[in-house]
N, C-alpha and C. Protein backbone atom coordinates (compact mmCIF):
# COMPACT_ATOMS: atom_id res chain seq x y z
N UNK A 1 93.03 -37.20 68.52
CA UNK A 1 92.98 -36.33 69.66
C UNK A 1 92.19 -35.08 69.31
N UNK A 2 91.14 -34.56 70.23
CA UNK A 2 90.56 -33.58 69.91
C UNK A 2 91.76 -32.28 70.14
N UNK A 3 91.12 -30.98 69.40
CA UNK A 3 92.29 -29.82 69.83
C UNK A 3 91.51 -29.11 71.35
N UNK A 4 92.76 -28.91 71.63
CA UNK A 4 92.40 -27.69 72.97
C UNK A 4 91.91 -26.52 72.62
N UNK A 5 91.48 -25.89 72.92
CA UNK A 5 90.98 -24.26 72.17
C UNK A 5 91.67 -23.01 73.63
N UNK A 6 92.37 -22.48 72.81
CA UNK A 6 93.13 -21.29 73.18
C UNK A 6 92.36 -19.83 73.37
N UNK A 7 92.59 -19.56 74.55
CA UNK A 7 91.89 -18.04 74.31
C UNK A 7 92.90 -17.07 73.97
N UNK A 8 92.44 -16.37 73.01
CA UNK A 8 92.61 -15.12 72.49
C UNK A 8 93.00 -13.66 72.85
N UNK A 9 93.11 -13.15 73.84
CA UNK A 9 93.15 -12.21 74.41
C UNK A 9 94.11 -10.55 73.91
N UNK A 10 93.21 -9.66 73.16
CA UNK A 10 94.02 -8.81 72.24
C UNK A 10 94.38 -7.91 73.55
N UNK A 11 95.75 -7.37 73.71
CA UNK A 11 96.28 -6.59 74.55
C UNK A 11 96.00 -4.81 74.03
N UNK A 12 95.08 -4.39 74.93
CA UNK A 12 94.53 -3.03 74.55
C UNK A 12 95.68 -2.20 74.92
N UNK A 13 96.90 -2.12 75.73
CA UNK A 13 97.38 -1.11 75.65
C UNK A 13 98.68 -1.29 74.66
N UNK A 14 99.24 -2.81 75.57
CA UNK A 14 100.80 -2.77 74.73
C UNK A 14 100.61 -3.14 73.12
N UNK A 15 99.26 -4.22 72.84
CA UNK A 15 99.19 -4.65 71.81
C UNK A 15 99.27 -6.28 71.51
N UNK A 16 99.38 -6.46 70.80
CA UNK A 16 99.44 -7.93 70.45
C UNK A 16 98.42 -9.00 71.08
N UNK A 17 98.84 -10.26 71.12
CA UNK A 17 97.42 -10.98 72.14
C UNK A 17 98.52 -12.18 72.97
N UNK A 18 97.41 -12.23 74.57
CA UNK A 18 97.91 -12.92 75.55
C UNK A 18 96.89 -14.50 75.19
N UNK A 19 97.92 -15.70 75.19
CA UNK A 19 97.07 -16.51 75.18
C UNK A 19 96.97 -17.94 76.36
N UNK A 20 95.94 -18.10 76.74
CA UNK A 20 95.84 -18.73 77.69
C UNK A 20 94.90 -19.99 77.16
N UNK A 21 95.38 -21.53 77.92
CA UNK A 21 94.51 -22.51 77.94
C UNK A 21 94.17 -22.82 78.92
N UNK A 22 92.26 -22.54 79.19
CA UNK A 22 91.23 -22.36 80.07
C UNK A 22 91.29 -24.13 80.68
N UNK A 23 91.40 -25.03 79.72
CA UNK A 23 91.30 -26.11 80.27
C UNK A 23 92.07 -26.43 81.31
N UNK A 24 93.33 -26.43 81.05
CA UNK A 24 94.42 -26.52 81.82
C UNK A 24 94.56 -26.01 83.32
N UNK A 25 93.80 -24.75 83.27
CA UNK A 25 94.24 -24.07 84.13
C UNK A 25 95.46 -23.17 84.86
N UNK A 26 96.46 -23.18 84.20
CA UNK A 26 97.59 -22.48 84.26
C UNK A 26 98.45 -22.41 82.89
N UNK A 27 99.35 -21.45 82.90
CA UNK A 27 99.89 -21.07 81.93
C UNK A 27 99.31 -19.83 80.87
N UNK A 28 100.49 -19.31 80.52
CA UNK A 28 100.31 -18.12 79.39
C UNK A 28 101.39 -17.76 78.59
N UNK A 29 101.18 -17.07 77.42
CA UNK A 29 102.10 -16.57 77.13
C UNK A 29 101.45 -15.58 75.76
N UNK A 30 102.15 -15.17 74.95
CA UNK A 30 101.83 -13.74 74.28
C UNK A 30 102.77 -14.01 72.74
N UNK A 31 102.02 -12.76 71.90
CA UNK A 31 102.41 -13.02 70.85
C UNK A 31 101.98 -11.50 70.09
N UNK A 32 103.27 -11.07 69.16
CA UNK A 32 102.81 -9.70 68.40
C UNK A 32 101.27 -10.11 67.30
N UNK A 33 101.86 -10.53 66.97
CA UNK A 33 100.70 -11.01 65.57
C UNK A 33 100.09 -12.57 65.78
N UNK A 34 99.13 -12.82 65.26
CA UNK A 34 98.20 -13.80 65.44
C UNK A 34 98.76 -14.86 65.07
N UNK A 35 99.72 -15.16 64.13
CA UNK A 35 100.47 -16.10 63.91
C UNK A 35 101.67 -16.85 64.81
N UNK A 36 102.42 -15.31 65.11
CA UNK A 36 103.01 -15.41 66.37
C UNK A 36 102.37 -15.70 67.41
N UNK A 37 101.42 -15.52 68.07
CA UNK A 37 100.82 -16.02 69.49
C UNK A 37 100.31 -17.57 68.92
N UNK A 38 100.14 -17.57 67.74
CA UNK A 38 99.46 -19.00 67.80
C UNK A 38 100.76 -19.96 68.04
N UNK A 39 101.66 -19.75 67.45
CA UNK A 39 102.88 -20.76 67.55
C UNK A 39 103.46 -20.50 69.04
N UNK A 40 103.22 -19.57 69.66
CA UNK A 40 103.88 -19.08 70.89
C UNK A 40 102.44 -20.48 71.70
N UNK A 41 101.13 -20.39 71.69
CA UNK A 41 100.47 -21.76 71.61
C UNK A 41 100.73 -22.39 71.98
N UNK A 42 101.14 -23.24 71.00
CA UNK A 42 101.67 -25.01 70.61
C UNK A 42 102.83 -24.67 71.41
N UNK A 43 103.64 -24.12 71.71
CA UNK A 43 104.65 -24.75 72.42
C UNK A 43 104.47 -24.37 74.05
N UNK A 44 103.41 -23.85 74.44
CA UNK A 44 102.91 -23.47 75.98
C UNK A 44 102.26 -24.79 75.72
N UNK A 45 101.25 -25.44 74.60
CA UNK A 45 99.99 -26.77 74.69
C UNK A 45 101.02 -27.60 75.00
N UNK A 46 102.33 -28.04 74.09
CA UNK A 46 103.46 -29.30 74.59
C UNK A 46 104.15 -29.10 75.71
N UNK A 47 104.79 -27.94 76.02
CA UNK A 47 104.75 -28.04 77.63
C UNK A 47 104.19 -28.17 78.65
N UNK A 48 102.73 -27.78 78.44
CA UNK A 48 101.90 -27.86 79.49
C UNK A 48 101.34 -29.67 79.72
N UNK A 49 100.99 -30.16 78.41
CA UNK A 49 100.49 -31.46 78.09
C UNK A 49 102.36 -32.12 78.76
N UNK A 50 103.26 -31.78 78.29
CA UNK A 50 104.73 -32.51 78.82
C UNK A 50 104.37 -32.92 80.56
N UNK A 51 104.08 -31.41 81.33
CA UNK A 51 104.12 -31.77 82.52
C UNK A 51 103.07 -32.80 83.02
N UNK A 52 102.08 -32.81 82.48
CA UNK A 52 100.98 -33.45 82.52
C UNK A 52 101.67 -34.86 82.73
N UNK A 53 101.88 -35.74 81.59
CA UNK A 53 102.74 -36.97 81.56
C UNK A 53 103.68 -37.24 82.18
N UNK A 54 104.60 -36.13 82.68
CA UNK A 54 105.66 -36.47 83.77
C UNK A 54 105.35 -36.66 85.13
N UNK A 55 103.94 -35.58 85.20
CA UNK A 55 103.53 -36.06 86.65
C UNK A 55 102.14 -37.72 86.79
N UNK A 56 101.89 -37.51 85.74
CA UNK A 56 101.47 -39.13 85.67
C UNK A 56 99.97 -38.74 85.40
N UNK A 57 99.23 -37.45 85.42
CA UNK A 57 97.89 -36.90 85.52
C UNK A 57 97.42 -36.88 84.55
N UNK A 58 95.95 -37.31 84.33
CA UNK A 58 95.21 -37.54 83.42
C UNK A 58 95.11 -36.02 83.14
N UNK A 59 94.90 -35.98 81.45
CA UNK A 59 95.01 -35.07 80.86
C UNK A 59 93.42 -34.91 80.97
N UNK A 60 93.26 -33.12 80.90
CA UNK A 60 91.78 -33.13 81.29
C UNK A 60 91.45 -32.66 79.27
N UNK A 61 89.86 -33.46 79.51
CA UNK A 61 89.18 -33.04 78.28
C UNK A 61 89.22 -31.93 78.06
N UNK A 62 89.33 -31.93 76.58
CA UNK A 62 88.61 -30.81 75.80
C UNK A 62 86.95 -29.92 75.83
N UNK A 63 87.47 -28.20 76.35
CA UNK A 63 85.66 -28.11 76.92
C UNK A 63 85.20 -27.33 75.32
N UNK A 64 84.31 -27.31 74.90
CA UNK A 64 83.83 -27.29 73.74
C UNK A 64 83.52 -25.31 74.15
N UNK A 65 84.05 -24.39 73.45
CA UNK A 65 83.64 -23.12 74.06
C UNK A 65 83.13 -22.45 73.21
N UNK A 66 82.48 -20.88 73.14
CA UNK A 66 82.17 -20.45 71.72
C UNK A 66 82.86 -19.22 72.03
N UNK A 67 82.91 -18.64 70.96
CA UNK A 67 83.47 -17.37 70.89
C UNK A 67 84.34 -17.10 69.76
N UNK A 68 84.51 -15.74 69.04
CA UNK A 68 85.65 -15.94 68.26
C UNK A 68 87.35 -15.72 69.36
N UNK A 69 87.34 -15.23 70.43
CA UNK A 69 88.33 -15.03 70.77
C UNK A 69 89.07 -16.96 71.25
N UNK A 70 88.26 -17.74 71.17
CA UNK A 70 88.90 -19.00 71.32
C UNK A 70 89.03 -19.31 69.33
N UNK A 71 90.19 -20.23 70.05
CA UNK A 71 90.68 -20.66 68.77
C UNK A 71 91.57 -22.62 69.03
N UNK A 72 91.30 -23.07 68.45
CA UNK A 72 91.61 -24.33 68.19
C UNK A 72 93.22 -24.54 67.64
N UNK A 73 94.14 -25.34 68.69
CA UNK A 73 95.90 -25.12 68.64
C UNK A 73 95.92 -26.39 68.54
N UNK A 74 96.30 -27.10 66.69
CA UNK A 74 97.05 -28.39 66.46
C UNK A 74 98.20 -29.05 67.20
N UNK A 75 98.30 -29.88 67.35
CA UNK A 75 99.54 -30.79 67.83
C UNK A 75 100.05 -30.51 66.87
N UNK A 76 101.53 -30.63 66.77
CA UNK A 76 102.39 -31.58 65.44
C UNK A 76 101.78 -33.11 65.87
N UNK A 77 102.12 -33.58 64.29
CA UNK A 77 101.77 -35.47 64.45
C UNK A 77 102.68 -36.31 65.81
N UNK A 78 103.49 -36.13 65.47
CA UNK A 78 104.77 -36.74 66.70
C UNK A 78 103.85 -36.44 68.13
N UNK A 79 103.66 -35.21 68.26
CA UNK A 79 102.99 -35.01 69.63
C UNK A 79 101.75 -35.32 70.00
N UNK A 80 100.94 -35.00 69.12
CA UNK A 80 99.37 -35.73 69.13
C UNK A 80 99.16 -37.57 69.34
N UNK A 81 100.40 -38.20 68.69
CA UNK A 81 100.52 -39.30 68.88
C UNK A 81 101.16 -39.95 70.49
N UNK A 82 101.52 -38.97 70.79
CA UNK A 82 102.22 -38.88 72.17
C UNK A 82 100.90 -39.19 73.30
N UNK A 83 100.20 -38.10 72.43
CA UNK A 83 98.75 -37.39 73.61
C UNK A 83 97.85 -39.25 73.17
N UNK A 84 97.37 -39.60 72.11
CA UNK A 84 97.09 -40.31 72.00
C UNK A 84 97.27 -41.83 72.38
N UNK A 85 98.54 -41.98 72.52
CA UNK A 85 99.26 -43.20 73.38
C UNK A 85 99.36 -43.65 75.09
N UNK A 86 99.60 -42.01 75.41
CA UNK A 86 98.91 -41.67 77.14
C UNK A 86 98.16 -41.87 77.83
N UNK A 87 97.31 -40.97 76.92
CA UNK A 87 95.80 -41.51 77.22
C UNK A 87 95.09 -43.15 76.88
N UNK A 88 96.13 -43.88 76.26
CA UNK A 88 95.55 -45.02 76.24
C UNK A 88 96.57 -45.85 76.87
N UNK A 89 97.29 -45.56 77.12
CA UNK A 89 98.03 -45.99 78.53
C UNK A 89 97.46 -46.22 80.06
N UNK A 90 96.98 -44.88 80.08
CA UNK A 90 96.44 -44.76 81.20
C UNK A 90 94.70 -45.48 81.60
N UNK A 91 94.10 -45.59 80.22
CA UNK A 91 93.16 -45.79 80.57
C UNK A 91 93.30 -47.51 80.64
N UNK A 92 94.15 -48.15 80.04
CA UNK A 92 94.26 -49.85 80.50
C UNK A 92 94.90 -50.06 81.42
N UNK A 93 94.91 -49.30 82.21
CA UNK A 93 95.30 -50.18 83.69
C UNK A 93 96.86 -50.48 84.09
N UNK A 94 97.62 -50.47 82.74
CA UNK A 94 98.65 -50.95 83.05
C UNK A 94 99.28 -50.22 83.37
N UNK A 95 100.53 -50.64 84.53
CA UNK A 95 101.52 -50.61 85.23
C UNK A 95 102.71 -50.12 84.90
N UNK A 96 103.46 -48.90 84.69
CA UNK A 96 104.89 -48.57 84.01
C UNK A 96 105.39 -49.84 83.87
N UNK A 97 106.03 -50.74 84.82
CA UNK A 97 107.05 -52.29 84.71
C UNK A 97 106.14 -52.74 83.37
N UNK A 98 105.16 -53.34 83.38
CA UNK A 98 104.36 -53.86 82.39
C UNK A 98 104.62 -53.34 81.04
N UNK A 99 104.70 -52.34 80.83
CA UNK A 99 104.79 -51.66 79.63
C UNK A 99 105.86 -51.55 78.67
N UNK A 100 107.09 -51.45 80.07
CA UNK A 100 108.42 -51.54 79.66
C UNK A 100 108.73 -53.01 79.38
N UNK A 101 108.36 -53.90 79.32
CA UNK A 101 108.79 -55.35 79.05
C UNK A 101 108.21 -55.45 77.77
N UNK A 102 107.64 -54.97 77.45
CA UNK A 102 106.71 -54.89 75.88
C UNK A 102 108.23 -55.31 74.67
N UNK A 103 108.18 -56.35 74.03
CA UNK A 103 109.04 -56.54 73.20
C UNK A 103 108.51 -56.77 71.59
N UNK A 104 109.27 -56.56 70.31
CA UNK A 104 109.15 -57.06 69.46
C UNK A 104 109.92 -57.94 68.82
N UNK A 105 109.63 -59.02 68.82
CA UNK A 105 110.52 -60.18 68.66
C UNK A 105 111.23 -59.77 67.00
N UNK A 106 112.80 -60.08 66.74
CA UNK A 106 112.54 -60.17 65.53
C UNK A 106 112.00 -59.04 64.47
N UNK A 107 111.97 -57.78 64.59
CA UNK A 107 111.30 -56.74 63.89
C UNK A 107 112.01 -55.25 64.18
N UNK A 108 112.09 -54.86 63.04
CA UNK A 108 112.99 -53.93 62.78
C UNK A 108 111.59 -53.18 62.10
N UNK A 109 111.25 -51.70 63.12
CA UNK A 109 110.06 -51.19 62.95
C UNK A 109 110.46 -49.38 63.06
N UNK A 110 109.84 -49.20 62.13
CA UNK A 110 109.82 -47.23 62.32
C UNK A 110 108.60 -47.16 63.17
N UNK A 111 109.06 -45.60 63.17
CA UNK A 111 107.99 -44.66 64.19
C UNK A 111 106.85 -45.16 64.57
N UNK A 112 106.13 -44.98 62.88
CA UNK A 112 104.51 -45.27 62.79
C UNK A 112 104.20 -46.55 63.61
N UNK A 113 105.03 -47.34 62.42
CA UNK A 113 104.90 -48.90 63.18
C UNK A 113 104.55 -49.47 64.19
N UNK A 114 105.78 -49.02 65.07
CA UNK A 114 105.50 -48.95 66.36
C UNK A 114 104.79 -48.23 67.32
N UNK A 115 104.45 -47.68 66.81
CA UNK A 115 103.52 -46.64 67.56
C UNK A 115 101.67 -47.46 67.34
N UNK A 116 101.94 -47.97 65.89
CA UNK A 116 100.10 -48.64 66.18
C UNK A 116 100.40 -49.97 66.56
N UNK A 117 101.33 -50.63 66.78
CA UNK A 117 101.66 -52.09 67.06
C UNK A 117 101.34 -51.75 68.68
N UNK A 118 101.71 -50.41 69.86
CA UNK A 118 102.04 -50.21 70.60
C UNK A 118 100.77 -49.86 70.92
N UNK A 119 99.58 -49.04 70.28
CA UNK A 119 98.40 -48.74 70.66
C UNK A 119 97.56 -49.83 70.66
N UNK A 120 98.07 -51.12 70.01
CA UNK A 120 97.06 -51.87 69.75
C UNK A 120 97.11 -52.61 71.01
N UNK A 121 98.77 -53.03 70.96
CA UNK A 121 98.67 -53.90 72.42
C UNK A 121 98.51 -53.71 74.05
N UNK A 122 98.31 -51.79 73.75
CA UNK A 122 97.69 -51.52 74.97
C UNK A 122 96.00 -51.76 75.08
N UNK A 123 95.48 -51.32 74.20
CA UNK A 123 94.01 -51.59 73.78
C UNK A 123 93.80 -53.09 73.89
N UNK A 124 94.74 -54.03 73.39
CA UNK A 124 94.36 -55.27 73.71
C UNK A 124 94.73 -55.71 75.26
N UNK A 125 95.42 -55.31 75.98
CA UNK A 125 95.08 -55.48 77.45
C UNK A 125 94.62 -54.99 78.34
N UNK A 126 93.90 -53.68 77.48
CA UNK A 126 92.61 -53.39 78.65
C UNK A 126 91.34 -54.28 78.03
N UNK A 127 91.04 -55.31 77.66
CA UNK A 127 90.07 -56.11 77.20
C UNK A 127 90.39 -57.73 77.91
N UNK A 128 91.96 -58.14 77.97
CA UNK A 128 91.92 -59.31 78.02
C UNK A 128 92.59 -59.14 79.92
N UNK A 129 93.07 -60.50 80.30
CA UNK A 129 93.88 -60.67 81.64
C UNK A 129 94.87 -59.91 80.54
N UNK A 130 95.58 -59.36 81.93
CA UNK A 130 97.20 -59.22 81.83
C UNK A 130 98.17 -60.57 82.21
N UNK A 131 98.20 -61.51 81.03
CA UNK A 131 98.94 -62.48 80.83
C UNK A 131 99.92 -62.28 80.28
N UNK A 132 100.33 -62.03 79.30
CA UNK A 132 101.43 -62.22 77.88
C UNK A 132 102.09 -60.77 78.16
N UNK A 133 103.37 -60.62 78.27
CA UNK A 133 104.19 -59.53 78.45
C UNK A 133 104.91 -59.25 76.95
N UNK A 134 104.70 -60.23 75.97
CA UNK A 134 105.35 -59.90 74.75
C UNK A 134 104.26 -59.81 73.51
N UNK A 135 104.59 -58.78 72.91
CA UNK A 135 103.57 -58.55 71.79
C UNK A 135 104.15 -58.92 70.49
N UNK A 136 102.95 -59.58 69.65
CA UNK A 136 103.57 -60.61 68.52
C UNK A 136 102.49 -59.79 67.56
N UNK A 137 101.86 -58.75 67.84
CA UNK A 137 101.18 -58.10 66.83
C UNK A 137 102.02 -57.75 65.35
N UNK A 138 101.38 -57.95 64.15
CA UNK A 138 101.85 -57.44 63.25
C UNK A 138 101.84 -56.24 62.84
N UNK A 139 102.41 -55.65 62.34
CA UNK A 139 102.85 -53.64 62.13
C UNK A 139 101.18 -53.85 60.93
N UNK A 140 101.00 -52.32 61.46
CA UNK A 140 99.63 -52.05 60.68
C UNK A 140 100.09 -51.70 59.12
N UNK A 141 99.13 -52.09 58.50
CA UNK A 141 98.90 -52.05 57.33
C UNK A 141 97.72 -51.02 56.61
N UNK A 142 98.34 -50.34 55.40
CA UNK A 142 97.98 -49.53 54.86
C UNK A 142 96.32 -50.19 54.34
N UNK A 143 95.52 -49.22 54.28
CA UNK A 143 94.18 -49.87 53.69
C UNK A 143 94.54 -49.70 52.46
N UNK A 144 93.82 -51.10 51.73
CA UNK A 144 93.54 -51.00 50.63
C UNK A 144 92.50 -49.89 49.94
N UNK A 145 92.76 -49.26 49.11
CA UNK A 145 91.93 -47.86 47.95
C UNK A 145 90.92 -48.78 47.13
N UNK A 146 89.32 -48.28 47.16
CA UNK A 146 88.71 -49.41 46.33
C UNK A 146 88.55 -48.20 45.28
């Protein structure tokens, strides 16, 4: 997932900085120190990206901006993988019912696991018919180090 870039905004009278994401179009919030507004950030970027997914709306791209007052706000992994799964949700076509029938036969899987077993078999039915409601993909595997 690319990052969103945050504007910066240093508060000339009270102090500290107001930060806003231009992409989005709504939302703000503030922070004494630069560290503080950045984490004050990430949790305006997961709420804002939250409502996004609850209302079902494609998340809008990343606009590439310059300036030093923009600044670039990480996901945590958990959430970026969230943003990443959405968006490839949305772009195969499929149907909430569809998605929810998704089974793993037989497999006792963590997070990761399931999460690329789950990207794959959305990626594989925006390519094929929507036939097969059960996924028999195997959990990804670490690359081999040459």
């Amino acid at each position: 997932m690319e990052r969103y870039l945050a504007l910066f905004e240093p508060g000339l009278k009270a102090g500290g900085y107001t930060v806003t994401f231009p992409d989005f179009g709504y939302g703000v919030t503030q922070g004494e120190t630069v560290a503080e507004a950045m984490e004050m950030a990430q949790d305006l970027l997961m709420l804002t990206i939250g409502d996004y997914i609850r209302e079902s709306k494609q998340l809008p791209l990343p606009v590439r901006r310059r300036g030093a007052e923009f600044r670039p706000v990480p996901l945590p992994a958990l959430q970026s993988a969230k943003v990443d799964l959405y968006t490839a949700f949305l772009e195969s076509g499929l149907k909430k019912a569809e998605f929810a029938v998704l089974e793993y036969p037989g497999r006792a899987l963590n997070d990761c696991s399931l999460f690329g077993i789950t990207l794959a078999w959305i990626r594989s039915k925006r390519r094929s018919p929507r036939s097969a409601n059960v996924c028999t993909l195997k959990p990804a595997t670490r690359r081999e180090s040459r």
